[in-house]
N, C-alpha and C. Protein backbone atom coordinates (compact mmCIF):
# COMPACT_ATOMS: atom_id res chain seq x y z
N UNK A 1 -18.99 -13.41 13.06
CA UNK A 1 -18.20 -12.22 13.25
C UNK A 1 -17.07 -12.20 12.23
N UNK A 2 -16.78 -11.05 12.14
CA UNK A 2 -16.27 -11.19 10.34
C UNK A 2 -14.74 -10.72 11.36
N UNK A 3 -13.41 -11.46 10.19
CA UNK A 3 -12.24 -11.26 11.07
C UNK A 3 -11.32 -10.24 10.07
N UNK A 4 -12.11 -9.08 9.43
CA UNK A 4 -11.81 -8.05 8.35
C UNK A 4 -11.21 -6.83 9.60
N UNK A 5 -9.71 -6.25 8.63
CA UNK A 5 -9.31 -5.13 9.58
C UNK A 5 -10.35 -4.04 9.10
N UNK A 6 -9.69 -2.60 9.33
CA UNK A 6 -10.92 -1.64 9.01
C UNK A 6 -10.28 -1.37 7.80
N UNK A 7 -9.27 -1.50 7.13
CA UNK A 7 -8.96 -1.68 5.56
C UNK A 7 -9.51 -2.60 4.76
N UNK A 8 -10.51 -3.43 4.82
CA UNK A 8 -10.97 -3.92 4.17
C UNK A 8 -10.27 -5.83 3.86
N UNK A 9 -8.84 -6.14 4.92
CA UNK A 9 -8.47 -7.26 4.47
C UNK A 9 -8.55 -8.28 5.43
N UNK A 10 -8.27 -9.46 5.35
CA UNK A 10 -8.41 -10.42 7.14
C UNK A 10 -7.69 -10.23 7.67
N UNK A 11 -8.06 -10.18 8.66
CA UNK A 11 -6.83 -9.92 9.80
C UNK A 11 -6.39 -11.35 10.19
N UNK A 12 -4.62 -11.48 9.99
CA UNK A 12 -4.23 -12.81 9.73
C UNK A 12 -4.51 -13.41 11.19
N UNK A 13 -4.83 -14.43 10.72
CA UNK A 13 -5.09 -16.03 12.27
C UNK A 13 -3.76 -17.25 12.31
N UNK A 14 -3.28 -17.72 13.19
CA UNK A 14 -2.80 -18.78 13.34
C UNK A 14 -1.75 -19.23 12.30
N UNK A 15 -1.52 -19.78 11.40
CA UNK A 15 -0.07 -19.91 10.55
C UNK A 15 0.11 -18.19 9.65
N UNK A 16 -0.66 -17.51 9.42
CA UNK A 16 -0.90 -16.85 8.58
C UNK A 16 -0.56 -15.65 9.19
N UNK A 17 -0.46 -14.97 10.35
CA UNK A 17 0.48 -14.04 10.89
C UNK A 17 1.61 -14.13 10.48
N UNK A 18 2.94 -15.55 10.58
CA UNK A 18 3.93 -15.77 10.32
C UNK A 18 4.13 -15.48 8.72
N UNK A 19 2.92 -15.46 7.77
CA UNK A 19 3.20 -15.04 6.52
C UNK A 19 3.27 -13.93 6.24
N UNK A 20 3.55 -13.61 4.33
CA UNK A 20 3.70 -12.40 4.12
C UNK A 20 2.16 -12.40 4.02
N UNK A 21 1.49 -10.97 4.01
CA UNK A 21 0.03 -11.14 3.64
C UNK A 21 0.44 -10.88 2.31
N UNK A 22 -1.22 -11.51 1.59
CA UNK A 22 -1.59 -11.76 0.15
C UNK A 22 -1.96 -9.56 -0.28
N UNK A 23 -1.50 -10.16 -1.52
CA UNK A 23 -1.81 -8.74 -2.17
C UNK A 23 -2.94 -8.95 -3.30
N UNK A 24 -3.87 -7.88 -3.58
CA UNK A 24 -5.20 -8.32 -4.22
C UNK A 24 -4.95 -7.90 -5.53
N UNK A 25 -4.79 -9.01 -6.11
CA UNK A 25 -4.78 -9.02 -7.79
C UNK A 25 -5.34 -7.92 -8.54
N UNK A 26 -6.51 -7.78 -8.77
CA UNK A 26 -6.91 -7.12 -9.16
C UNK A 26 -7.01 -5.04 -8.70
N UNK A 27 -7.45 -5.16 -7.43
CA UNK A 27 -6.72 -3.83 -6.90
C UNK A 27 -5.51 -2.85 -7.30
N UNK A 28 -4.36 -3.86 -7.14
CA UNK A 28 -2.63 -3.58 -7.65
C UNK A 28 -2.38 -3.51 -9.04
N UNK A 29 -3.56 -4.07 -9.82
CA UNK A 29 -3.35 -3.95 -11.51
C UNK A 29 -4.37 -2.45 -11.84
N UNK A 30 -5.24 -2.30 -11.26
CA UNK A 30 -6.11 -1.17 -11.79
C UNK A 30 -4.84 0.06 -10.66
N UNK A 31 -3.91 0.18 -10.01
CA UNK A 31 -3.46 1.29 -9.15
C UNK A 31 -2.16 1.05 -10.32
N UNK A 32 -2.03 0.10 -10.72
CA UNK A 32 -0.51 0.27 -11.60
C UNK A 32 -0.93 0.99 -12.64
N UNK A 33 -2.54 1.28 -13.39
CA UNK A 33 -2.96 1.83 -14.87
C UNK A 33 -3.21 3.17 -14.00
N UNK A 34 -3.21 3.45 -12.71
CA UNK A 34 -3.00 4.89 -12.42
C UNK A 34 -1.85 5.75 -12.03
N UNK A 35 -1.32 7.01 -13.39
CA UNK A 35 -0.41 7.87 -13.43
C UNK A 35 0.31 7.91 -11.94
N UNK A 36 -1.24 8.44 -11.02
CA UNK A 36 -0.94 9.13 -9.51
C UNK A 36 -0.38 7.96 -8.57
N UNK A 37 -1.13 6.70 -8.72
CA UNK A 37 -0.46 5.89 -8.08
C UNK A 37 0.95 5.82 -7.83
N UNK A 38 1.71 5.15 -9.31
CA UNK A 38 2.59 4.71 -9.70
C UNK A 38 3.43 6.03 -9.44
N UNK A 39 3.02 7.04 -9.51
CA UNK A 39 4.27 8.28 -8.75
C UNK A 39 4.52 8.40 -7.44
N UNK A 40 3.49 8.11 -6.97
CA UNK A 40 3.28 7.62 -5.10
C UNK A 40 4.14 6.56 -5.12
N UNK A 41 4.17 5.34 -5.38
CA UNK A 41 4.88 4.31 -4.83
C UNK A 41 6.64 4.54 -5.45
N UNK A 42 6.60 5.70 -6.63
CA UNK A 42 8.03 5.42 -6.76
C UNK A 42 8.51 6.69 -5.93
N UNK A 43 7.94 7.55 -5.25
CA UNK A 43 8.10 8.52 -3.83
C UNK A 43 8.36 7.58 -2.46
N UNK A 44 7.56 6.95 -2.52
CA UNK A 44 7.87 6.20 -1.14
C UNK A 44 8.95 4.87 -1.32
N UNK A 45 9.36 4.43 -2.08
CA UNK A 45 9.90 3.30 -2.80
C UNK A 45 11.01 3.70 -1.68
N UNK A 46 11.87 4.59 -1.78
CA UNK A 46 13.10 4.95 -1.90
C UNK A 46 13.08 4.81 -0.15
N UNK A 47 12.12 5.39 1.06
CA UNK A 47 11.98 5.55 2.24
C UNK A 47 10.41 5.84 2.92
N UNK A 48 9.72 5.51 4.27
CA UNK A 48 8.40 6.44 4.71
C UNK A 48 8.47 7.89 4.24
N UNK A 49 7.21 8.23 3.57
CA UNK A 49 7.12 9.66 3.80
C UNK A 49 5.74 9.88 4.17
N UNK A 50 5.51 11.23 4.95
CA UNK A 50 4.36 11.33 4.98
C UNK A 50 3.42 11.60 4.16
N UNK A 51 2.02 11.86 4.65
CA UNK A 51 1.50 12.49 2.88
C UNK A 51 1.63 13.65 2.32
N UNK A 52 1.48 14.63 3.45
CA UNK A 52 1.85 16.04 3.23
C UNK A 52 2.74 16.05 2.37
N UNK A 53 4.00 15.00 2.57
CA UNK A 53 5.15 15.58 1.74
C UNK A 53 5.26 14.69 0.27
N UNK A 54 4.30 13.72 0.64
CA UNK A 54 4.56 13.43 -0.97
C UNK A 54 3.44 14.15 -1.78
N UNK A 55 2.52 14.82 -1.29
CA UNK A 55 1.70 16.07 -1.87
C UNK A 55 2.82 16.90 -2.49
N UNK A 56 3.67 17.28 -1.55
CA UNK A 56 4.48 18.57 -2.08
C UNK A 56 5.31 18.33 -3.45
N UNK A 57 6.14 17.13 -2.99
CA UNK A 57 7.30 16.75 -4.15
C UNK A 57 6.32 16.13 -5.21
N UNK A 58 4.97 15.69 -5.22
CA UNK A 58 4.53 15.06 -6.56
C UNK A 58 4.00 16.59 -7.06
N UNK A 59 3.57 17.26 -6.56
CA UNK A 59 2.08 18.62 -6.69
C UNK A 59 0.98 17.86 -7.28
N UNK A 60 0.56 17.38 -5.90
CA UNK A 60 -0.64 16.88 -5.94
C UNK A 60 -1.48 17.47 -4.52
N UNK A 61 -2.75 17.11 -4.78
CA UNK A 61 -3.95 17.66 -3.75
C UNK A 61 -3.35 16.97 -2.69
N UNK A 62 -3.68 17.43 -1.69
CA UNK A 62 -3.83 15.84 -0.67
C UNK A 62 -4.99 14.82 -0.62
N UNK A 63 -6.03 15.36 -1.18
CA UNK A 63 -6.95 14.23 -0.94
C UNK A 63 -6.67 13.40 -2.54
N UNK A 64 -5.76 13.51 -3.23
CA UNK A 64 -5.87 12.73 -4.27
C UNK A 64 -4.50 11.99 -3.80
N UNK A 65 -3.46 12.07 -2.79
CA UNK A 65 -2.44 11.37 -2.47
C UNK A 65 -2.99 10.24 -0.99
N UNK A 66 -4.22 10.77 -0.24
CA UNK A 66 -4.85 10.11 0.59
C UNK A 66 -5.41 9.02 -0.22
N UNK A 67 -6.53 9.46 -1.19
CA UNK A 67 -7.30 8.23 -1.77
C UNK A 67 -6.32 7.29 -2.55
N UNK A 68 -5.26 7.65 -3.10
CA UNK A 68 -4.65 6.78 -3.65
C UNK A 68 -3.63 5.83 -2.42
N UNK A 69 -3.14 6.41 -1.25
CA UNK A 69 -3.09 5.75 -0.90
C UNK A 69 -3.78 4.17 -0.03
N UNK A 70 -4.81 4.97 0.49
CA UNK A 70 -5.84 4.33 1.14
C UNK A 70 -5.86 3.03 0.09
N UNK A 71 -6.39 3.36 -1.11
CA UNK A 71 -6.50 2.66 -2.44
C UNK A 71 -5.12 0.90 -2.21
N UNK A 72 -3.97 1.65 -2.20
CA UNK A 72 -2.46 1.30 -2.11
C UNK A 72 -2.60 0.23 -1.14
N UNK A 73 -3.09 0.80 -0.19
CA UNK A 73 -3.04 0.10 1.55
C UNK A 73 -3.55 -1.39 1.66
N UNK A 74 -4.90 -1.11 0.94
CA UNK A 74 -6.20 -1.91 0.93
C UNK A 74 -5.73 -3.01 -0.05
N UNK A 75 -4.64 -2.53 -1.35
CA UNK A 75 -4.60 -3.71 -2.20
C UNK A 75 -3.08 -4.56 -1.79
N UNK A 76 -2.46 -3.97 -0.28
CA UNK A 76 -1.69 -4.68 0.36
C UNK A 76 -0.36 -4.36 -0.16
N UNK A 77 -0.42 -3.58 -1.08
CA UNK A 77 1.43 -3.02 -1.41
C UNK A 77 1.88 -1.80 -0.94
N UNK A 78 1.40 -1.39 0.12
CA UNK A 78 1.63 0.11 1.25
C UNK A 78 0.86 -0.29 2.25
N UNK A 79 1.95 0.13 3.53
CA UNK A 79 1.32 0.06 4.70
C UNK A 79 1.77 1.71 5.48
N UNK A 80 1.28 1.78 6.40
CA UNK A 80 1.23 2.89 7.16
C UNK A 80 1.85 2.51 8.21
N UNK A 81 2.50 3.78 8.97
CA UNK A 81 3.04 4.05 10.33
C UNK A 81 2.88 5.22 10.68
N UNK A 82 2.95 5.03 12.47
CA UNK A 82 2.93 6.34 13.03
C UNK A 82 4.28 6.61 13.66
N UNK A 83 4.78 8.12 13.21
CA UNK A 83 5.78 8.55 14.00
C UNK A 83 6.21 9.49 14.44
N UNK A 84 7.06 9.04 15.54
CA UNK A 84 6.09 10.23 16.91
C UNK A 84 7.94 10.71 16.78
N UNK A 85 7.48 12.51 17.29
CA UNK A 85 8.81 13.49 16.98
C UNK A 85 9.11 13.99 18.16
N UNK A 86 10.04 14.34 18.70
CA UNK A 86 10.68 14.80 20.20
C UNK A 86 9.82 16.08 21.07
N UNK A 87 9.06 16.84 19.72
CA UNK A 87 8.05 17.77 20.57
C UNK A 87 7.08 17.69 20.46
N UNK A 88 6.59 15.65 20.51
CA UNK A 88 5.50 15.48 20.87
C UNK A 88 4.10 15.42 20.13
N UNK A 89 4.51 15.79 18.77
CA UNK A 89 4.09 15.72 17.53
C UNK A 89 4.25 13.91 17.21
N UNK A 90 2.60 13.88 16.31
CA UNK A 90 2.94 12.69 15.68
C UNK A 90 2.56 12.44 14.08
N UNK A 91 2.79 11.70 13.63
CA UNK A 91 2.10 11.75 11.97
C UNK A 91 1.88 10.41 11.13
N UNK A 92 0.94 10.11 10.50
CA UNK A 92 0.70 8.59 9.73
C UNK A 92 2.16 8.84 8.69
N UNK A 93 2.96 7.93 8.32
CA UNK A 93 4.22 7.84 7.05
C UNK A 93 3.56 6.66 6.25
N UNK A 94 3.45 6.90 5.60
CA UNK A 94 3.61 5.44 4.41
C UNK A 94 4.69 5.58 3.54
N UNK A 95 4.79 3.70 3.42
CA UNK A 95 5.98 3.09 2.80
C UNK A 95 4.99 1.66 2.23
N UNK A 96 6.15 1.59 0.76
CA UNK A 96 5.47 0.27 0.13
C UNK A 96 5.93 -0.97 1.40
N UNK A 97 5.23 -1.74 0.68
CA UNK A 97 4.51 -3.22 1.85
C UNK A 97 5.91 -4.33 1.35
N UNK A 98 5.95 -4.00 -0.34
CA UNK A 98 6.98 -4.93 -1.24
C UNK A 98 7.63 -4.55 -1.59
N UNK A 99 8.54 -5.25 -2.13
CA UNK A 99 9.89 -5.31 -2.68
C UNK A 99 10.16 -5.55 -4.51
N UNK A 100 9.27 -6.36 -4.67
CA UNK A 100 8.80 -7.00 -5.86
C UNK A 100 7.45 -7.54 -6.28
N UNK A 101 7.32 -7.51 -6.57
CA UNK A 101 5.29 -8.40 -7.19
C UNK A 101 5.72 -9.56 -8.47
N UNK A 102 5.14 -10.58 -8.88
CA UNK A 102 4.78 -11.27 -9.56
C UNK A 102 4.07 -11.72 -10.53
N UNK A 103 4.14 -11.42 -12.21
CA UNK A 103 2.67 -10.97 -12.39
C UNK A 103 2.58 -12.71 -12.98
N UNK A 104 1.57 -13.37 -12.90
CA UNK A 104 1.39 -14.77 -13.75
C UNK A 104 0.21 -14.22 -14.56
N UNK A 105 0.32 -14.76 -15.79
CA UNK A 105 -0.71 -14.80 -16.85
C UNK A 105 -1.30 -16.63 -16.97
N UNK A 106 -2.30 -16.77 -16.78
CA UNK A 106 -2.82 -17.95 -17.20
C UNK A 106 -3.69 -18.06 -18.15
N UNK A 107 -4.13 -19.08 -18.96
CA UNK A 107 -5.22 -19.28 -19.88
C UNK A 107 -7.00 -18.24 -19.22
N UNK A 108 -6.89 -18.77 -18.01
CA UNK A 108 -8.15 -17.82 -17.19
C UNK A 108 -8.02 -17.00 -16.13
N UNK A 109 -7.15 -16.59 -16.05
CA UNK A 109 -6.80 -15.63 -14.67
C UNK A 109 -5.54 -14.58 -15.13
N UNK A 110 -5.64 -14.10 -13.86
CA UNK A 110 -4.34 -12.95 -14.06
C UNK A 110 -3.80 -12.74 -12.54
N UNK A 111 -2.20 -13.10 -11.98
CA UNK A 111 -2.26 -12.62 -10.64
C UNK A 111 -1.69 -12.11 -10.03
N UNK A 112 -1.30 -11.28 -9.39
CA UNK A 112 -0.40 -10.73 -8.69
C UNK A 112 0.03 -11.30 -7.44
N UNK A 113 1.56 -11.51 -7.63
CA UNK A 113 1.63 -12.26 -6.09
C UNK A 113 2.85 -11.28 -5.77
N UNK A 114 3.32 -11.98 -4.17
CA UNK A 114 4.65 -11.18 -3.67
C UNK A 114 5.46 -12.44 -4.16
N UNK A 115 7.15 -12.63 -4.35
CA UNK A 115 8.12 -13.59 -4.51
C UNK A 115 8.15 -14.38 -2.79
N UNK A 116 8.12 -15.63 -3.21
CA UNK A 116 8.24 -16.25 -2.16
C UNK A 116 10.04 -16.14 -1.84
């Protein structure tokens, strides 16, 4: 039985709850070479917004601020929330996951980490 959320990452076990989760190297480098991304995360940087509204202030589709986030979510530097309004209304917000990233270059690799 596989211990994957429905985003595609593990769902942390035993010491690994208490951590930060890992962010996927490669994912976070191909969303940084995208324009739409990188305007999304410097929209949400600042506070949650929903998507609707970072549709509005970027003028973008919504399904191109959904897939990029979804995209965002999955490579662990945006997470989602729900929040619920006094008349009972509710709505998904996303906000970045980090604060900072890490990039290491090695002789054979490339990686993205969070700062310990």
């Amino acid at each position: 039985m596989s211990n994957a959320t429905p985003y595609g990452r593990p769902e942390p076990t035993g010491a690994q709850r208490d951590e930060t989760p890992p962010v996927d190297s490669g994912a976070v480098l191909a969303m940084l070479g995208d324009e739409y991304a990188r305007a999304i995360l410097k929209a949400i940087s600042a506070g949650p917004l929903p998507a609707r509204e970072i549709a509005e202030r970027l003028d973008l589709s919504r399904a191109t601020v959904y897939r990029r986030l979804n995209r965002l979510e999955s490579a662990g530097v945006v997470e989602a929330s729900v929040s619920y309004h006094p008349d009972g209304y509710h709505r998904k917000q996303f906000a970045t996951d980090v604060d900072r990233l890490v990039l290491s270059i090695d002789a054979d690799r490339i990686d993205v980490d969070r700062p310990a």
